[in-house]
N, C-alpha and C. Protein backbone atom coordinates (compact mmCIF):
# COMPACT_ATOMS: atom_id res chain seq x y z
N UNK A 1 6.75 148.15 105.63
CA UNK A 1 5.97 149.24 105.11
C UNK A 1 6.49 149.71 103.74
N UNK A 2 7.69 149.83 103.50
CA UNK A 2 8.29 149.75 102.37
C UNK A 2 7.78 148.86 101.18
N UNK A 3 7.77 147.78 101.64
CA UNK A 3 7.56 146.82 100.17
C UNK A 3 5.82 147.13 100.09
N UNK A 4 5.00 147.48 100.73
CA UNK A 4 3.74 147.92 100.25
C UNK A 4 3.40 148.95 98.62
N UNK A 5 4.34 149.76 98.49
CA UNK A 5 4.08 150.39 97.10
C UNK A 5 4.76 149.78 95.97
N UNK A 6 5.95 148.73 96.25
CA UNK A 6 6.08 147.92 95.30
C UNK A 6 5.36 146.75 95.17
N UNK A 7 4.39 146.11 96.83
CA UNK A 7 3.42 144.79 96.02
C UNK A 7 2.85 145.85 95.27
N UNK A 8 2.05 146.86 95.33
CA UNK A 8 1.12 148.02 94.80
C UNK A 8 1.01 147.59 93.15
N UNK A 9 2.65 148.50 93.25
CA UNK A 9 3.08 148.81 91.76
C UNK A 9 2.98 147.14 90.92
N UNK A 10 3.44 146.47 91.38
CA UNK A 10 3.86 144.43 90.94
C UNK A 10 2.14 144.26 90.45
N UNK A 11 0.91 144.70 91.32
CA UNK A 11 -0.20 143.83 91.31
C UNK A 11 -0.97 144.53 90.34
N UNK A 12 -0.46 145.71 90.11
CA UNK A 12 -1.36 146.37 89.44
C UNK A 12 -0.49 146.11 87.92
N UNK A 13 0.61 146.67 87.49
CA UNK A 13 1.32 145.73 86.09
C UNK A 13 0.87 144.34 85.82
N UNK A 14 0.74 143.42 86.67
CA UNK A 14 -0.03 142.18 86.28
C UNK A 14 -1.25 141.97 85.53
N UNK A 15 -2.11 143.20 86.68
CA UNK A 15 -3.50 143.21 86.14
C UNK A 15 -3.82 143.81 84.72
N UNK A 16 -2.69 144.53 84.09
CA UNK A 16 -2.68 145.34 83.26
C UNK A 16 -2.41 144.10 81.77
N UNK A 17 -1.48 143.21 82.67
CA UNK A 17 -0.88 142.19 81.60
C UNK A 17 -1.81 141.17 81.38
N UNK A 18 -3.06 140.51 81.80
CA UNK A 18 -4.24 139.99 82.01
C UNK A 18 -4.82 140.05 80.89
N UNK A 19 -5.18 141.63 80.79
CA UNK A 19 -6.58 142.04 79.17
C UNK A 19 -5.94 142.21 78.54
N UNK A 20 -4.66 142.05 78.18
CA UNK A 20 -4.01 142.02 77.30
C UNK A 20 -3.80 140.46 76.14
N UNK A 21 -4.69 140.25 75.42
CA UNK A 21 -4.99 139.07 74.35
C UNK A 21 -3.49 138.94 73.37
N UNK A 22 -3.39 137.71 72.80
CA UNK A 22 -2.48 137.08 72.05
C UNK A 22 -3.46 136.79 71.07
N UNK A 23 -3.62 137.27 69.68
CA UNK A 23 -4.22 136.66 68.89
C UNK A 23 -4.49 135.44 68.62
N UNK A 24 -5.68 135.36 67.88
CA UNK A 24 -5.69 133.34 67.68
C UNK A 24 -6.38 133.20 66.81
N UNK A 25 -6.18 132.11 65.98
CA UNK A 25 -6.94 132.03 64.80
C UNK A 25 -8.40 131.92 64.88
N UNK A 26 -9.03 132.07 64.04
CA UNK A 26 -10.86 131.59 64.36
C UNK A 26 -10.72 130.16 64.06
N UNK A 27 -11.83 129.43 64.31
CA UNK A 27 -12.06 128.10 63.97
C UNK A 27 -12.69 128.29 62.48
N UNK A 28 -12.09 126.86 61.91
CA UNK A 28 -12.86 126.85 60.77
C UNK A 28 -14.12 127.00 60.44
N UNK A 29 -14.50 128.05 59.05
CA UNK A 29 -15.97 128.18 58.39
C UNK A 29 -16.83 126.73 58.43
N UNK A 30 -17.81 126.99 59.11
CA UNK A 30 -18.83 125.77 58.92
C UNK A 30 -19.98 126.45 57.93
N UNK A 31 -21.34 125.85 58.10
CA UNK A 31 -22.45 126.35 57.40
C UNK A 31 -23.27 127.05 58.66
N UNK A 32 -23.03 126.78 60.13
CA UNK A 32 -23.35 128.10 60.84
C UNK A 32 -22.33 129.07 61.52
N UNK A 33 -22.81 130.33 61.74
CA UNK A 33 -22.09 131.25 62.81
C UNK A 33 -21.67 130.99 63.66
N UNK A 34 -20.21 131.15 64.01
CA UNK A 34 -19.88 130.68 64.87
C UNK A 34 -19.41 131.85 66.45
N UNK A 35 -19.58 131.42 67.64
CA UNK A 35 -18.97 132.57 68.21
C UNK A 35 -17.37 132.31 68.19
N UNK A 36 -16.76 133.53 68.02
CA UNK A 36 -15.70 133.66 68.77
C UNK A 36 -15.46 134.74 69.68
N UNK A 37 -14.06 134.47 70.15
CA UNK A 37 -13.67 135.70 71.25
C UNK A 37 -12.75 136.99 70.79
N UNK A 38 -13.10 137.76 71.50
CA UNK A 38 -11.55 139.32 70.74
C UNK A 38 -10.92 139.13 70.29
N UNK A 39 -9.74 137.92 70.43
CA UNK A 39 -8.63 137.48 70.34
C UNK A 39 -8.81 136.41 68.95
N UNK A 40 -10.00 136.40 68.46
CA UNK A 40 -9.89 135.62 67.21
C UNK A 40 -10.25 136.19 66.38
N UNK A 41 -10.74 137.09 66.73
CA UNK A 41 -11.31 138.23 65.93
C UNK A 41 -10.16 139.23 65.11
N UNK A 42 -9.06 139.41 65.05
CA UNK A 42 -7.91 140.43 65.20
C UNK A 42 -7.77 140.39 63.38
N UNK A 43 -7.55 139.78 62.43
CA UNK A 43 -7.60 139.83 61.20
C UNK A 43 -8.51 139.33 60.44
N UNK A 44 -10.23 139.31 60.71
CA UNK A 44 -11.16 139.43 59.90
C UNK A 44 -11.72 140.47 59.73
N UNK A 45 -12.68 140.58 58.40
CA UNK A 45 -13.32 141.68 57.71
C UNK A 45 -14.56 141.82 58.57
N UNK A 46 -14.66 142.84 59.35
CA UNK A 46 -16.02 143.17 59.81
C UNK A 46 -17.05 143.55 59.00
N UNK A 47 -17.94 143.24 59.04
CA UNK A 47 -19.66 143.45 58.29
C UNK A 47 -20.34 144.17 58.92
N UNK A 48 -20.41 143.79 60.12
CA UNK A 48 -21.26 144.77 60.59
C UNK A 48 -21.83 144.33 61.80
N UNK A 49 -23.34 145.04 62.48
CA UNK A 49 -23.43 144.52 63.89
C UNK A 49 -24.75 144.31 64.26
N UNK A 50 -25.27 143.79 64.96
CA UNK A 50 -26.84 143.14 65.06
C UNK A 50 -27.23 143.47 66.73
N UNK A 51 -28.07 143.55 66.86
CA UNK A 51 -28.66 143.90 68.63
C UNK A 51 -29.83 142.46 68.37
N UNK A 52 -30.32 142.68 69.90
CA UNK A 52 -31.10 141.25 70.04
C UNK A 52 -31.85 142.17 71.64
N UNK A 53 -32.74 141.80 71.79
CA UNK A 53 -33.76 142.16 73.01
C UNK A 53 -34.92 140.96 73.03
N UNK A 54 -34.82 140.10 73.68
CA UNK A 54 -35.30 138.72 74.18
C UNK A 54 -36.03 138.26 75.48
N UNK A 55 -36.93 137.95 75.39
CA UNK A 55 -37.92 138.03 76.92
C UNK A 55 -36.85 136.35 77.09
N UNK A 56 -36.66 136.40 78.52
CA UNK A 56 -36.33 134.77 79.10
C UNK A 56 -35.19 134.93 79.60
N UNK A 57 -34.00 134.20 79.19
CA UNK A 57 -32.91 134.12 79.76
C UNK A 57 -31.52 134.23 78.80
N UNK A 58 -30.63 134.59 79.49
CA UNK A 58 -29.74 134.93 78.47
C UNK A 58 -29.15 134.06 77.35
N UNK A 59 -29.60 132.78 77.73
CA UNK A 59 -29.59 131.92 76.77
C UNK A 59 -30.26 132.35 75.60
N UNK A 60 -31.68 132.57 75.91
CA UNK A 60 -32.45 133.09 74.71
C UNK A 60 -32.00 134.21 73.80
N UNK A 61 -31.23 135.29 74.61
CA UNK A 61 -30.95 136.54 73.78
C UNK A 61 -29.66 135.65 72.99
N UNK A 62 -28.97 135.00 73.40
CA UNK A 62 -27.43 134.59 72.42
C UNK A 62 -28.02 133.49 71.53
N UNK A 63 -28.92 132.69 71.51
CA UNK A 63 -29.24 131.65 70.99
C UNK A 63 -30.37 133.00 69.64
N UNK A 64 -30.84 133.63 69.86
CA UNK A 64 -31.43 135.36 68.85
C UNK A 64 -30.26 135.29 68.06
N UNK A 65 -29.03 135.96 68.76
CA UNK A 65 -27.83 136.52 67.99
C UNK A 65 -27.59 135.93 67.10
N UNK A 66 -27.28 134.00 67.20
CA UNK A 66 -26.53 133.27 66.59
C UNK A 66 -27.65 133.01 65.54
N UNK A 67 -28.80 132.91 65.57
CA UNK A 67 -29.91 133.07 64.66
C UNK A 67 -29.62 134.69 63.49
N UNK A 68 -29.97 135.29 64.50
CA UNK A 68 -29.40 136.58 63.25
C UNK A 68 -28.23 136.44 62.61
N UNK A 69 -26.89 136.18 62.70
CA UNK A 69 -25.96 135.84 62.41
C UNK A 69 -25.67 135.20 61.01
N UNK A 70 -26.66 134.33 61.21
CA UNK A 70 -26.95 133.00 60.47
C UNK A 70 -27.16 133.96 58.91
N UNK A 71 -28.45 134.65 59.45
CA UNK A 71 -29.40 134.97 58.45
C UNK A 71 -28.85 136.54 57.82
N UNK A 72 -27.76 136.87 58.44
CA UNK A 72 -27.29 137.94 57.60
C UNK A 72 -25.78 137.15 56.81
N UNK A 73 -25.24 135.92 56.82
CA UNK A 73 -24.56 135.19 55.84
C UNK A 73 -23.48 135.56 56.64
N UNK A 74 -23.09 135.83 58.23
CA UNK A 74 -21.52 135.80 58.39
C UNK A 74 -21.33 134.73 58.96
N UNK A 75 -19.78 134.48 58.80
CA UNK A 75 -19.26 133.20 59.26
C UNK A 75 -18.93 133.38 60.41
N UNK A 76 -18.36 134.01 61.10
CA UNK A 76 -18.17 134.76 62.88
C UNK A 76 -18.95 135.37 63.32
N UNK A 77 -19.40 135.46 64.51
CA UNK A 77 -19.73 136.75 65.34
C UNK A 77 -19.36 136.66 66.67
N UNK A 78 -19.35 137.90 67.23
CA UNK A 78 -18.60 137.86 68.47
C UNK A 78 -19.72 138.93 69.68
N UNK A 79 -20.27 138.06 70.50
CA UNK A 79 -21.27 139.26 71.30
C UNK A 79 -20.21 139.90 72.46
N UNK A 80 -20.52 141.22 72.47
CA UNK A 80 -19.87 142.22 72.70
C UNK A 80 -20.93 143.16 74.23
N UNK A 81 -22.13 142.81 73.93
CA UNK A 81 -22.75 142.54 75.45
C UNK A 81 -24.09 142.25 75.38
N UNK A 82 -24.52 142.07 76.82
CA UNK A 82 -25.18 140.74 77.09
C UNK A 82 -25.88 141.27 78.60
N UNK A 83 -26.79 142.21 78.64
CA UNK A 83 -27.27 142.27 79.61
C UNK A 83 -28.58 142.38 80.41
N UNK A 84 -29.44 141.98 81.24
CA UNK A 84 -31.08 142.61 81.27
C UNK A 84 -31.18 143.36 81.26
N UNK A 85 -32.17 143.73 80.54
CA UNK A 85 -32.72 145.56 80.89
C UNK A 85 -33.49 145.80 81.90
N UNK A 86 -34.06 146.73 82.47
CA UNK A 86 -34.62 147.39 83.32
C UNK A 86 -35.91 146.72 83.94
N UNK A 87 -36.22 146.11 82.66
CA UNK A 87 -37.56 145.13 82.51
C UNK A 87 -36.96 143.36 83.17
N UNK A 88 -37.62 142.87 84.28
CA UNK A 88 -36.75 142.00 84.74
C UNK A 88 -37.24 140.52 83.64
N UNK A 89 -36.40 140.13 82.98
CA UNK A 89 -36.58 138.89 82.06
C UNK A 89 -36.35 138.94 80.84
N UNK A 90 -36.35 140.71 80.41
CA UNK A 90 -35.97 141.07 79.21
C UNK A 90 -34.33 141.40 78.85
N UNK A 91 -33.72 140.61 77.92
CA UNK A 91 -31.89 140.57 77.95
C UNK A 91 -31.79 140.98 76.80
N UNK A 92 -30.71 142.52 76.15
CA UNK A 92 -30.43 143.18 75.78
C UNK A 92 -28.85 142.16 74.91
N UNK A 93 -28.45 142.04 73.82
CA UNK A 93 -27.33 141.27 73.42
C UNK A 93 -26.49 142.14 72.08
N UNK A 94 -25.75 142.58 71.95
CA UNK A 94 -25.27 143.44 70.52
C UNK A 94 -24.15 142.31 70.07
N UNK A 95 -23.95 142.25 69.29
CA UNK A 95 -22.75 141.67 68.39
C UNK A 95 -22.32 142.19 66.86
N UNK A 96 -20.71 141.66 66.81
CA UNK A 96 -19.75 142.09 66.27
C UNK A 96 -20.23 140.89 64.97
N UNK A 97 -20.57 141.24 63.41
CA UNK A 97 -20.74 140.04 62.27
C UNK A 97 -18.90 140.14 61.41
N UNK A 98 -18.48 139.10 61.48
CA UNK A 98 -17.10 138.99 60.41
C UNK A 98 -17.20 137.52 59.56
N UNK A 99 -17.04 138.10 58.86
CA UNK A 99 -16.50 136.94 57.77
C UNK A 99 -14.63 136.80 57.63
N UNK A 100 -14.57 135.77 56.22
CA UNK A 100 -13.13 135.61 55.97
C UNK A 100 -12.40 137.03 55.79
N UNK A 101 -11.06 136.99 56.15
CA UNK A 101 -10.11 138.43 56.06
C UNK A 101 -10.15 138.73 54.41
N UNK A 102 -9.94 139.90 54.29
CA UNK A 102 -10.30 140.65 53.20
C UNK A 102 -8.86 139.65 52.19
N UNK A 103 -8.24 139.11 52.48
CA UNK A 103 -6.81 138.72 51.61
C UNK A 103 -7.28 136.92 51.41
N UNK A 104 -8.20 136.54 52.18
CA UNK A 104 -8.44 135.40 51.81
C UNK A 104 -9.86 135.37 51.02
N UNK A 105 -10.70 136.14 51.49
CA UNK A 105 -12.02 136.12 50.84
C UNK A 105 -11.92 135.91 49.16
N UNK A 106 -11.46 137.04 48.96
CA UNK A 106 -11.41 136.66 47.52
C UNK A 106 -10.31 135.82 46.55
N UNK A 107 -9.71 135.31 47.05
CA UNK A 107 -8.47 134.38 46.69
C UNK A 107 -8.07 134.94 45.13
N UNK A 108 -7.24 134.61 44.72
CA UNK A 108 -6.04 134.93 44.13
C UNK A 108 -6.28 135.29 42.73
N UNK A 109 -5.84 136.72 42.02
CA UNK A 109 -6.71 137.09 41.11
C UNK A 109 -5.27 137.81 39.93
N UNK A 110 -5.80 137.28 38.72
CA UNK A 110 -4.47 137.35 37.85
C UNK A 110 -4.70 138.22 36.42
C-alpha cells in the first residue's frame, strides 16, 4: 500500500517528461510547404496563420492548408488543429505559416 503514491508520483513525472519536445531542425526549403511538427518549429520566423473549413475528410481540410500555405509564399507550416465541426463532413484546420529564421533569411550584410 505504501509503494502506491510513489508508482503515483513515478507515472505521473514520466507523463510530464513525454510533451516535453527536443528541438529539431526543419527539413530543407523546397518549392512547396512543407509540414512540420512543434519541435521543428522552435527557431523560425513566424508569418502568420491560415484557417481552412472543408466539406469531406480530413484529408481534404490539410491537403486546403498545404494549398494555402503554398499561396501565401511560406516555406513551413505547422497545423495546430484539425477537427469536424458540428456539421457532420465539414473539418475545421488552423495553421501556424514560418519561413527561414530571422538570422538566416537575410544572410550576411556589410
Amino acid at each position: 500500500m505504501r509503494s502506491l503514491p510513489l508508482l503515483l508520483l513515478t507515472l505521473t513525472l514520466s507523463a510530464c517528461s513525454a510533451l516535453r519536445q527536443t528541438p529539431q531542425p526543419p527539413p530543407p526549403p523546397t518549392q512547396q510547404a512543407q509540414e512540420i511538427s512543434r519541435a521543428q518549429s522552435a527557431n523560425l520566423l513566424r508569418l502568420g496563420s491560415i484557417t481552412s473549413t472543408s466539406r469531406g475528410s480530413p484529408d481534404d481540410a490539410q491537403r486546403d492548408i498545404a494549398q494555402k500555405a503554398n499561396a501565401a509564399g511560406a516555406t513551413w507550416y505547422q497545423i495546430v488543429a484539425l477537427s469536424e465541426t458540428i456539421m457532420p463532413g465539414m473539418w475545421y484546420a488552423s495553421a501556424i505559416l514560418y519561413g527561414p529564421a530571422a538570422s538566416t533569411a537575410g544572410g550576411s550584410q556589410q
